[in-house]
C-alpha atoms as a PDB file:
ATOM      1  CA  UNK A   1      88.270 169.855  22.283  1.00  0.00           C
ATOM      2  CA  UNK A   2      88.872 172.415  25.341  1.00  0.00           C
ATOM      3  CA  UNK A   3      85.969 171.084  27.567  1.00  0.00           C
ATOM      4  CA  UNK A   4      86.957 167.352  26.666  1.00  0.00           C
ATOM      5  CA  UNK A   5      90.648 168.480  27.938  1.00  0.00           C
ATOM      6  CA  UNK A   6      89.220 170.296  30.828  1.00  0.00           C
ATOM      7  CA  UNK A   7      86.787 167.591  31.701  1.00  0.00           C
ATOM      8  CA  UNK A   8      89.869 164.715  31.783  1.00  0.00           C
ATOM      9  CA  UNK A   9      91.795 167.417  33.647  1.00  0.00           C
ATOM     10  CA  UNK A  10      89.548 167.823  36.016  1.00  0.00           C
ATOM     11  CA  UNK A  11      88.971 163.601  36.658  1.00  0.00           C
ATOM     12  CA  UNK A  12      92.404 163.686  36.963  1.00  0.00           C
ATOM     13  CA  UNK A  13      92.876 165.936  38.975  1.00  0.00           C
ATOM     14  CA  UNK A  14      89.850 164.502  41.381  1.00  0.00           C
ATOM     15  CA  UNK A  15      91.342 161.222  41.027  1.00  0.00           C
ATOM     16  CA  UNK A  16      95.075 161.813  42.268  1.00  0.00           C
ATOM     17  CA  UNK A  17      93.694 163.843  45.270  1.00  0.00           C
ATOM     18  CA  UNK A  18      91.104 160.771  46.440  1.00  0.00           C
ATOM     19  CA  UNK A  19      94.650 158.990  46.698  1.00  0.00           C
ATOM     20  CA  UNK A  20      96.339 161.549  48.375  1.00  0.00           C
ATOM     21  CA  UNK A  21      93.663 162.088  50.667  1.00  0.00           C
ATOM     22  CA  UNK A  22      94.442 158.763  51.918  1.00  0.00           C
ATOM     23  CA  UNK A  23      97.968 159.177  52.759  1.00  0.00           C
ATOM     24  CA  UNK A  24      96.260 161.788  55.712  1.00  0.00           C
ATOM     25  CA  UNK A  25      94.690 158.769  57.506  1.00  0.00           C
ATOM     26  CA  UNK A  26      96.204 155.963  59.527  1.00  0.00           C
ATOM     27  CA  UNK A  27      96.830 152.648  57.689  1.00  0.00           C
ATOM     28  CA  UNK A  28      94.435 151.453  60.189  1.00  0.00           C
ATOM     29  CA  UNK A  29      91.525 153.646  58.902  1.00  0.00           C
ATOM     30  CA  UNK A  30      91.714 153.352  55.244  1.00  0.00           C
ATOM     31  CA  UNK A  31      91.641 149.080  55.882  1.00  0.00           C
ATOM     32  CA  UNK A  32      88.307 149.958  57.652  1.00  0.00           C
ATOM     33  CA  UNK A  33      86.897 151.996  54.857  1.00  0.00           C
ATOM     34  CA  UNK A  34      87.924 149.133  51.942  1.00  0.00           C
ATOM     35  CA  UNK A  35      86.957 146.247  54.175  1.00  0.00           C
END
């Protein structure tokens, strides 16, 4: 039970920073990357 919690912690974790991430570059920028 521990490493499931710590494994969908962790993907969770991942996950919200790949969106913040994207609040650091331009509007302009993240169009070009999901064109």
């Amino acid at each position: 039970h521990a490493k499931r919690a710590a494994k969908s912690a962790i993907n969770l974790y991942n996950e919200i920073r790949l969106h913040l991430s994207l609040d650091y570059k331009t509007p302009n920028m993240v169009y070009k990357l999901s064109a």
